[in-house]
Protein backbone atom coordinates (compact mmCIF):
# COMPACT_ATOMS: atom_id res chain seq x y z
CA UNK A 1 120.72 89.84 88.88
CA UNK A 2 117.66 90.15 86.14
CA UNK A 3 115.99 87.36 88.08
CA UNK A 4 116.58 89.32 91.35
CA UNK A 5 114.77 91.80 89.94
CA UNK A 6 112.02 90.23 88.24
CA UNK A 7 111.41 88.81 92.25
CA UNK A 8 111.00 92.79 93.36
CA UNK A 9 108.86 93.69 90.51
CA UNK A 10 106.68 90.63 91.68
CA UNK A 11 107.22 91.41 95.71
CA UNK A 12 105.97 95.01 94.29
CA UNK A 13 102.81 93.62 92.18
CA UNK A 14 102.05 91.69 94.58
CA UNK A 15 102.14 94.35 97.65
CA UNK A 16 99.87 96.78 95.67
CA UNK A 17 97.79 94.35 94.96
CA UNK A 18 97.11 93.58 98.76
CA UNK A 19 96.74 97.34 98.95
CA UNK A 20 93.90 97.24 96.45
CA UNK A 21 92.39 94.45 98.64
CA UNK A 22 93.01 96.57 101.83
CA UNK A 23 91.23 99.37 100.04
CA UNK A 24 87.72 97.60 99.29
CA UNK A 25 88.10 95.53 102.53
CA UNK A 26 88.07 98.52 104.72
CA UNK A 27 85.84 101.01 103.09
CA UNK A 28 83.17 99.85 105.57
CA UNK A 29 85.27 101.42 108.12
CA UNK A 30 84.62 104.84 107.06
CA UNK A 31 81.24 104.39 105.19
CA UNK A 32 79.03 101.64 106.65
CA UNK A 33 77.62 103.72 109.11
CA UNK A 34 76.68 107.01 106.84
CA UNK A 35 75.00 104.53 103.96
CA UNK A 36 73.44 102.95 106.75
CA UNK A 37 71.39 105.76 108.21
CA UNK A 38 71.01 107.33 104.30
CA UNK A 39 73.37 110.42 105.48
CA UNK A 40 75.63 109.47 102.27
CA UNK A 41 74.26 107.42 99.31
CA UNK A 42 76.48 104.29 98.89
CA UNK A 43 78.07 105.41 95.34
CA UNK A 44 78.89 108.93 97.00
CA UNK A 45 79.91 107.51 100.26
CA UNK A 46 82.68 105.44 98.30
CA UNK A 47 83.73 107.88 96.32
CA UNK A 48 84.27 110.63 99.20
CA UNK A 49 85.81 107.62 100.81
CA UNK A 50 88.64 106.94 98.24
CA UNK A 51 89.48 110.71 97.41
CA UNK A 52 90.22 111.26 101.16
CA UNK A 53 91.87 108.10 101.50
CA UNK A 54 94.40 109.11 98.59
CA UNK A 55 95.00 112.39 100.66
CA UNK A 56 95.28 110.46 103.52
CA UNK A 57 98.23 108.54 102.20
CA UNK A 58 100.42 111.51 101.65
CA UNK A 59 100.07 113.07 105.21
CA UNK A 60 102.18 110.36 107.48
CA UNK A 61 104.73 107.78 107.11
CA UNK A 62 105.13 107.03 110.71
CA UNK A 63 103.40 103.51 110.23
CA UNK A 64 105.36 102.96 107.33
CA UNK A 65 108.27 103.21 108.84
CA UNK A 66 107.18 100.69 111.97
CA UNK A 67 107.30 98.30 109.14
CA UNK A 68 110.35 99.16 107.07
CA UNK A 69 113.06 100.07 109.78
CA UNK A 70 111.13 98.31 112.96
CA UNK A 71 109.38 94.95 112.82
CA UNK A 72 112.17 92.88 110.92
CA UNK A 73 115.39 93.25 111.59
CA UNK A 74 117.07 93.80 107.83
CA UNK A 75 120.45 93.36 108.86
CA UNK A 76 119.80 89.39 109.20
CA UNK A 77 118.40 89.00 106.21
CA UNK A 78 119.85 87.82 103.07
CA UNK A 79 119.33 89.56 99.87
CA UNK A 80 118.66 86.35 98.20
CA UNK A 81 116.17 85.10 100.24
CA UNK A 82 114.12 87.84 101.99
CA UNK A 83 112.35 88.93 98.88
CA UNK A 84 110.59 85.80 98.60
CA UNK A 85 109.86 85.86 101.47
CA UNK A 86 107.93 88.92 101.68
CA UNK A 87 106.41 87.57 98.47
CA UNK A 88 105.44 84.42 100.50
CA UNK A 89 103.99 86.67 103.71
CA UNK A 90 101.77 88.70 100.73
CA UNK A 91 100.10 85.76 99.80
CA UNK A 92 99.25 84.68 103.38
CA UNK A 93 97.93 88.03 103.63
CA UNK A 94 96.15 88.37 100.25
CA UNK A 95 94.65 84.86 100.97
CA UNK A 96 93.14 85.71 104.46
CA UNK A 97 91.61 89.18 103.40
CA UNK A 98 89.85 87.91 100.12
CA UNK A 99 88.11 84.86 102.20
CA UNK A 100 87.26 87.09 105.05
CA UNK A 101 85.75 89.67 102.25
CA UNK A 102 84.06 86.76 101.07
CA UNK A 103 82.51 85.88 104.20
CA UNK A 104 81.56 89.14 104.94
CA UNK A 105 83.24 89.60 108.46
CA UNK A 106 85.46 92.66 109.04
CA UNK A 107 88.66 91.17 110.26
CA UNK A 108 92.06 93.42 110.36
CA UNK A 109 94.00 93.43 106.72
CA UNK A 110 96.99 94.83 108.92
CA UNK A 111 97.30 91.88 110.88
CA UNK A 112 96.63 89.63 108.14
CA UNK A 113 99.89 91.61 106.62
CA UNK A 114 101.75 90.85 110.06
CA UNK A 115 100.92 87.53 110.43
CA UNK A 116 101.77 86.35 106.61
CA UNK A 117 104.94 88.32 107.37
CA UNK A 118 105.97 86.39 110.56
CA UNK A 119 104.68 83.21 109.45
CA UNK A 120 106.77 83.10 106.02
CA UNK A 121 110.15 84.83 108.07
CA UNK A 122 109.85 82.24 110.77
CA UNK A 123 109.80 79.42 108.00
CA UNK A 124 112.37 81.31 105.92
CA UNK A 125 114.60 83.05 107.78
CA UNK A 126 114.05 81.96 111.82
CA UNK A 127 112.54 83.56 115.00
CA UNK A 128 116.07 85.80 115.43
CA UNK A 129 115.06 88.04 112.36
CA UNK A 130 111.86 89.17 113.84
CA UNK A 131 111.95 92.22 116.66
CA UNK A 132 109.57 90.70 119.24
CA UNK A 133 109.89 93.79 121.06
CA UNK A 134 107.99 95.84 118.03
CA UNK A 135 105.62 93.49 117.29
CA UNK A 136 104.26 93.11 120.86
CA UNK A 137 104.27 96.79 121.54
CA UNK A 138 103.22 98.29 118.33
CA UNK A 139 100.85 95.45 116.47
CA UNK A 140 99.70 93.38 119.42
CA UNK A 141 99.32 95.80 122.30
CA UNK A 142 96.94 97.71 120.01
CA UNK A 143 95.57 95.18 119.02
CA UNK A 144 93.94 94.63 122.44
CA UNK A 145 93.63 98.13 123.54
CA UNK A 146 92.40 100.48 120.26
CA UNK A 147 88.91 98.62 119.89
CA UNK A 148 88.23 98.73 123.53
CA UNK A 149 89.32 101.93 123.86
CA UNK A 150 87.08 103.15 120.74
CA UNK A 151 84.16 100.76 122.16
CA UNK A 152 84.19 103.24 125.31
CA UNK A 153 84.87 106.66 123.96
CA UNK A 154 81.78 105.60 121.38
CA UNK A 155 79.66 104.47 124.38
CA UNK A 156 80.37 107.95 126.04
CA UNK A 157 79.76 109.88 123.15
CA UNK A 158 76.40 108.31 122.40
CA UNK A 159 75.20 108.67 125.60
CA UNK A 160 76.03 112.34 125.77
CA UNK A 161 74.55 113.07 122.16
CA UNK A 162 71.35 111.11 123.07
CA UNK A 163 71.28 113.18 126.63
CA UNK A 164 72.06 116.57 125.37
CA UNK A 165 68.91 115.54 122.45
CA UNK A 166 66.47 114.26 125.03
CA UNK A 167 64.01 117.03 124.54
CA UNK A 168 63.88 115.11 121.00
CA UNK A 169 62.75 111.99 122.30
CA UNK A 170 58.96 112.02 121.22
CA UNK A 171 59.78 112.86 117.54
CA UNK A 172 60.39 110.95 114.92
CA UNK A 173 63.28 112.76 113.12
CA UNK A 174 64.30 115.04 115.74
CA UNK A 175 68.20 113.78 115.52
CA UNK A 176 68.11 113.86 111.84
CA UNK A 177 71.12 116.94 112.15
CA UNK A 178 73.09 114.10 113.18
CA UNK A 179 73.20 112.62 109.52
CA UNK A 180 74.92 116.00 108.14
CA UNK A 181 77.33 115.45 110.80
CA UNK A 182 78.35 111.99 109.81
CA UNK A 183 79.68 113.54 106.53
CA UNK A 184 82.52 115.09 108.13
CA UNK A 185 82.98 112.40 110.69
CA UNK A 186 82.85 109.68 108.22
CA UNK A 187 85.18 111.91 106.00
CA UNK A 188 87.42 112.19 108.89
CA UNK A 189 88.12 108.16 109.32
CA UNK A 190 88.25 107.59 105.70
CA UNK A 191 90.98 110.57 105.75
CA UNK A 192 92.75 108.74 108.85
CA UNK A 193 92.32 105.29 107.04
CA UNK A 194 94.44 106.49 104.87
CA UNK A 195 97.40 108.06 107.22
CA UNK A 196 97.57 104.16 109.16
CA UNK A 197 96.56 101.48 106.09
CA UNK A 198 98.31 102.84 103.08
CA UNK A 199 101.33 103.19 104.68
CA UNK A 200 101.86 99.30 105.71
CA UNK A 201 102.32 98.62 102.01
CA UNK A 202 104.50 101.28 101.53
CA UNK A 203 106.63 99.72 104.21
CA UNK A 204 106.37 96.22 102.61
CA UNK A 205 107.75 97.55 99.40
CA UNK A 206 110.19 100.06 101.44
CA UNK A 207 111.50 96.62 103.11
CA UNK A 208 111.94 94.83 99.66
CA UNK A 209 113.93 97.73 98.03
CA UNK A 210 116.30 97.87 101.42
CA UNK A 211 116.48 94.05 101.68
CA UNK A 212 118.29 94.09 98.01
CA UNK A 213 120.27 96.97 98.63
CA UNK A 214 118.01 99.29 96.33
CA UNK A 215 117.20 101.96 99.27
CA UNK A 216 119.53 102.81 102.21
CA UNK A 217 118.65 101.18 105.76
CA UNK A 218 119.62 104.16 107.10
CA UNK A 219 116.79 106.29 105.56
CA UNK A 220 113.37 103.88 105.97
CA UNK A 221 111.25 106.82 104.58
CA UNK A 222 109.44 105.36 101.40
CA UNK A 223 110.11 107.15 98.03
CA UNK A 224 107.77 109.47 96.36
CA UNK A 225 107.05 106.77 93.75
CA UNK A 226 106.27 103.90 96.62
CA UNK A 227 103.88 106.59 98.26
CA UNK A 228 102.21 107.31 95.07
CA UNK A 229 101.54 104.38 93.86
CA UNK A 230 100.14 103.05 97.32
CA UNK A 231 97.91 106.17 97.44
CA UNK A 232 96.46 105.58 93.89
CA UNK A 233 95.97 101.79 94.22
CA UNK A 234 93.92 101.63 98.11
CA UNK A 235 91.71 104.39 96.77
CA UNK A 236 91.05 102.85 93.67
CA UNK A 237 90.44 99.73 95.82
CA UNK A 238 88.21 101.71 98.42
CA UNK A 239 85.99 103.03 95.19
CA UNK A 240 85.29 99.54 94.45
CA UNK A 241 83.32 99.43 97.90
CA UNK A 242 83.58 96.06 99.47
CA UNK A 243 79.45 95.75 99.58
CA UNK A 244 79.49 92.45 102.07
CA UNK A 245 81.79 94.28 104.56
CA UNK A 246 79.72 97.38 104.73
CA UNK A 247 76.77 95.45 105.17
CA UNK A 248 78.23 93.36 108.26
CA UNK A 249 79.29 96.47 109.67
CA UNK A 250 76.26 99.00 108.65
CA UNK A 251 73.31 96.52 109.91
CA UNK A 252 74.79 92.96 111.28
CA UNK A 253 75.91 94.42 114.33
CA UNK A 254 73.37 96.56 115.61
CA UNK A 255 70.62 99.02 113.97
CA UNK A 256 72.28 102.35 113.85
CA UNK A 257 70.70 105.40 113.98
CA UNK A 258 72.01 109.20 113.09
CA UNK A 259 73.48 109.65 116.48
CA UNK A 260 74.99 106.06 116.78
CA UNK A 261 76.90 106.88 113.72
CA UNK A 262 78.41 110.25 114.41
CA UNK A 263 79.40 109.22 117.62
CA UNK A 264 81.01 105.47 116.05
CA UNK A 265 82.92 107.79 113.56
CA UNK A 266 84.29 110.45 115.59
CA UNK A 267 85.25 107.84 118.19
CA UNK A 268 87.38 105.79 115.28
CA UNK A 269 88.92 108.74 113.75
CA UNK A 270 90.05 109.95 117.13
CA UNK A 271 91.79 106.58 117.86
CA UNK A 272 93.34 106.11 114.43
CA UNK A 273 94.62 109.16 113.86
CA UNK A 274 96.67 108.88 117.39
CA UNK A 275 97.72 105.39 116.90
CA UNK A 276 99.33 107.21 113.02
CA UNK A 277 100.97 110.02 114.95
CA UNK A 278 102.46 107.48 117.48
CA UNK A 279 102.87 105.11 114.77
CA UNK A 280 101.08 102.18 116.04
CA UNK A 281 100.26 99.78 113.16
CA UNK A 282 96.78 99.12 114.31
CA UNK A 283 93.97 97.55 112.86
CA UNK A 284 91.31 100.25 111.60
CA UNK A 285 88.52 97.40 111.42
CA UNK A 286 88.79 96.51 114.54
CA UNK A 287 88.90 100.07 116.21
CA UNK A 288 85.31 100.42 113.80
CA UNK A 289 84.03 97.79 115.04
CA UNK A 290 84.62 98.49 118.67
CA UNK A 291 82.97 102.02 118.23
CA UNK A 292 79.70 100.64 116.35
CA UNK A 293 79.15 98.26 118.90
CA UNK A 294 80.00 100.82 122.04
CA UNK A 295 77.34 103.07 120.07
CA UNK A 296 75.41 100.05 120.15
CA UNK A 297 75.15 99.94 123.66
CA UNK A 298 75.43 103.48 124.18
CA UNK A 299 71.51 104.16 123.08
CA UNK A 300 68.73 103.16 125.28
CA UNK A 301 66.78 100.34 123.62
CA UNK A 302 69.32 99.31 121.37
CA UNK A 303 70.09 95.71 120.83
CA UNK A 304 73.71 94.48 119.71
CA UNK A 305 73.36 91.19 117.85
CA UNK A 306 76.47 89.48 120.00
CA UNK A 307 76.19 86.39 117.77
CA UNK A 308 77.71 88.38 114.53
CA UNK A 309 80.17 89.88 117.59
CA UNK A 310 81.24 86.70 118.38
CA UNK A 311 82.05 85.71 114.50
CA UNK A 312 84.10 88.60 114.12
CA UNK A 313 85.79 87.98 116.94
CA UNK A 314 87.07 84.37 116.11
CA UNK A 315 87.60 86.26 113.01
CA UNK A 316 89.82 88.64 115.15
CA UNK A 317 91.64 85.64 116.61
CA UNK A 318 92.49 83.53 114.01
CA UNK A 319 93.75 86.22 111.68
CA UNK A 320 97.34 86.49 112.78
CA UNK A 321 97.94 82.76 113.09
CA UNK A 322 95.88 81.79 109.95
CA UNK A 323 97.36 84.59 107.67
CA UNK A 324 100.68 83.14 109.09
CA UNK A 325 100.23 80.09 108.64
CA UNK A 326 99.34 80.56 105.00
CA UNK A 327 102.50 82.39 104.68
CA UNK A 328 104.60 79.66 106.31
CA UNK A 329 103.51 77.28 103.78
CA UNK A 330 103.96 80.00 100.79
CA UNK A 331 107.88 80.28 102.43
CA UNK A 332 108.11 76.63 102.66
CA UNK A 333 107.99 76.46 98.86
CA UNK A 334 110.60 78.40 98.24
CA UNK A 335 113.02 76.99 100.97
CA UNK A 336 111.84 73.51 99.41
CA UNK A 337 112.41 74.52 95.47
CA UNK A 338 114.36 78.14 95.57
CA UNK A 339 114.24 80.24 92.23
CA UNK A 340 111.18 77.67 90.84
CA UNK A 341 109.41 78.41 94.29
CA UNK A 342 108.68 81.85 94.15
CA UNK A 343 107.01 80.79 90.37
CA UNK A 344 104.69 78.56 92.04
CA UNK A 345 103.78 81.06 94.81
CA UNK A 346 102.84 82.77 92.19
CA UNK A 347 100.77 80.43 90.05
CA UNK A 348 99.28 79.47 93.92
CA UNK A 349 98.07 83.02 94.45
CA UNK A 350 96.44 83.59 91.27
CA UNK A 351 94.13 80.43 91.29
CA UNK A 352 93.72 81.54 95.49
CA UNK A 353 92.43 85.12 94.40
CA UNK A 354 90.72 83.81 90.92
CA UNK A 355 88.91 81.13 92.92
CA UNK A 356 87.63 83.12 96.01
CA UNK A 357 86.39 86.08 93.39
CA UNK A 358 84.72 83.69 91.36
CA UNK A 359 82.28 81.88 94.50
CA UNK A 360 81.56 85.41 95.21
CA UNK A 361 80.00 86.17 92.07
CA UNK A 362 77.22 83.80 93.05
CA UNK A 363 75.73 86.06 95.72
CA UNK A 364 76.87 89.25 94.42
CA UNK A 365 76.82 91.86 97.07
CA UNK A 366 76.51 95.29 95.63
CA UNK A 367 75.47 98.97 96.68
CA UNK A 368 71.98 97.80 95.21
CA UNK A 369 71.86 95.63 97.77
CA UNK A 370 73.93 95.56 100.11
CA UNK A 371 71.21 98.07 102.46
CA UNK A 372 68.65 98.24 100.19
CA UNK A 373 66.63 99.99 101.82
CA UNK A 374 68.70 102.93 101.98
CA UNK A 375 70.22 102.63 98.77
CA UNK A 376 66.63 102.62 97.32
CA UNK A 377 65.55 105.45 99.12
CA UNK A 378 67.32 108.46 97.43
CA UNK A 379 67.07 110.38 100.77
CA UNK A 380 69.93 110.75 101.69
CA UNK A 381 71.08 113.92 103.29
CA UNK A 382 68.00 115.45 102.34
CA UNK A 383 65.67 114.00 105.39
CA UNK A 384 62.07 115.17 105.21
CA UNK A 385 61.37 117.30 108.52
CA UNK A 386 58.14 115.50 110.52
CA UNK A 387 56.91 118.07 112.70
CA UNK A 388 56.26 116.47 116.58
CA UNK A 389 52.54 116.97 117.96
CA UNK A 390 51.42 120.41 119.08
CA UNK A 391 50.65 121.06 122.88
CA UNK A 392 47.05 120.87 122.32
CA UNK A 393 47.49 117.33 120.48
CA UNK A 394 49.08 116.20 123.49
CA UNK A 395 46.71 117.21 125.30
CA UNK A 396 44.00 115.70 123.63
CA UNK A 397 45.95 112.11 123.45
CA UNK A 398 46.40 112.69 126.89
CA UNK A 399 42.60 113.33 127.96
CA UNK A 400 41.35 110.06 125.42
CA UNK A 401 44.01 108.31 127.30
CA UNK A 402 42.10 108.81 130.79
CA UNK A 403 38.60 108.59 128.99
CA UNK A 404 40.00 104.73 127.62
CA UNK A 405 41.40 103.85 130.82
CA UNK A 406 38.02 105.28 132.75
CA UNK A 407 35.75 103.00 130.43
């Protein structure tokens, strides 16, 4: 029984710690954007970012409970085993987001969470305990449709910002109002971040309390506590920024301007907060990055750099089946040494998350530089106004115009 329990407490360290790493990994998702046209300054922008994300937390369950009471089926599962196994499918998780964080690319911390899952319950359990039905129409339908579907509604919406503005054309700073918009639409997807994200570790830990008879199956709601804690622990993670990912997602895939952004952000708060109502586990990187780069193409003379669009996309691909497979192995050890394998899971995924911190620290990515140019600046919000040319200006560019062409 005590070592039953020491499993959960690890299954539960080890879940909030992935939260924490879902937190930082995804504040570009809310934030890049804003930092990157100076309509937030990055220490602000992270900050705004967590608080909403902790309010966030508290105002669904609806994804949580995809994951608790939907994509495993519980009564299969063996009290014994299953909590080492979700232990196992953590570490495949925790492993794919802190290399992809490393790497800078914005890949999907949800379906890193699914595919550790699925990889270590196929190994440890078998194909019978996992509701293909679920999975296919709430994690990989999504999958395909929500960044698509952002991508156009972002396209739209640039266009018809950038159309109802084109008497603003000619001036410098003439969609500068934008940037005060982007506060609230930025605050809006860090606020729906946290209604779809925080909740798939609540269901993790709602699934390990079940699995050992701790919670009823009957009610998969997570407790107060198990929402709490979540809440706290992906805003504190959110407040620690995730530099590299904002900076992928802020400048590597296109240049965005004031417009761009508000129209990215309202686009992926839109999508995410239907996918939470519906309770569609989706992946809130990928809807962001389908709106940036349908902003991207939305404005006239933009260009999207389709070579950092292509890495994310094998990023994309391989996170499901690599997160898995990571799992898998994790699961293997304990099928292979029982009781002593969930020890060296543990030992494993220390020296995994010790080692990937520790090559990061040798090109540090921080808000000093992760857009320096707008972290430098100290304008943020407060853009100074450029007047455009007078009539009679134009008039005289236009008449040395004809005199340069004449001669």
């Amino acid at each position: 029984m005590e070592s039953a329990a020491l499993v959960i407490v690890l299954v539960i360290v080890l879940a909030l710690f992935f939260d924490f790493t879902n937190g930082f990994h995804d504040t570009a998702n809310a934030m890049a954007t804003p930092i990157a046209t100076g309509a937030l300054k990055p220490k602000v922008a992270v900050l705004l970012a967590a608080s909403l994300n902790l309010v966030g937390a508290f105002l669904s369950t609806e994804v949580a409970k995809t994951i608790s009471g939907g994509m495993i089926r519980e009564d299969q599962l063996s009290p014994d085993i299953f909590p080492p196994i979700i232990f196992a499918g953590l570490i495949g998780a925790i492993t794919w987001n802190m290399l992809t964080w490393l790497l800078g690319l914005p890949s999907s911390s949800s379906h890193a969470l699914f595919g550790g899952l699925i990889g270590a319950t196929l190994v440890g359990v078998g194909a019978s305990a996992i509701d293909t039905g679920v999975v296919l129409s709430k994690v990989i339908l999504p999958a395909l449709i929500a960044p698509l579907t952002a991508g156009i509604i972002a396209f739209t919406v640039t266009k018809i910002a950038y159309g109802v503005t084109r008497r603003y054309d000619m001036k410098a700073d003439g969609r500068d109002g934008f940037r005060w918009g982007q506060i609230f639409t930025s605050s809006l997807v860090a606020l729906a971040h946290g209604t779809n994200d925080a909740q798939k570790t609540m269901g993790v830990i709602t699934l390990a309390l079940i699995t050992v008879g701790w919670q009823s199956a009957s009610e998969p709601d997570p407790q107060i506590w198990v929402v709490l804690a979540c809440a706290l622990t992906i805003a504190l993670g959110t407040y620690m920024g995730g530099w590299r990912i904002i900076r992928t997602l802020g400048k590597g895939l296109t240049d965005v301007k004031p417009a761009q952004g508000f129209s990215a952000e309202t686009s992926t708060a839109a999508t995410i907060l239907a996918s939470s109502a519906l309770g569609f586990a989706l992946s809130t990187t990928q809807v962001a990055s389908g709106s940036v780069i349908g902003s991207g193409l939305g404005r006239r003379g933009s260009t999207v750099r389709w070579g950092t669009v292509g890495r994310i996309t094998v990023g994309w691909v391989l996170t499901l089946p690599a997160a898995g497979a990571v799992g898998a192995a994790a699961a293997l050890i304990v099928v292979w040494l029982g009781g002593w394998g969930v020890a060296v899971d543990a030992v494993l995924a220390v020296a995994i998350i010790l080692g990937l911190f520790l090559r990061s620290r040798r090109d540090e990515v921080t808000s000093a530089n992760a857009m320096s140019e707008v972290a430098d600046s100290g304008a943020a919000v407060k853009v100074p106004r450029k007047p455009g040319p007078t009539r009679r200006q134009l008039r005289l560019e236009r008449a040395q115009a004809g005199k340069d062409r004449d001669a």
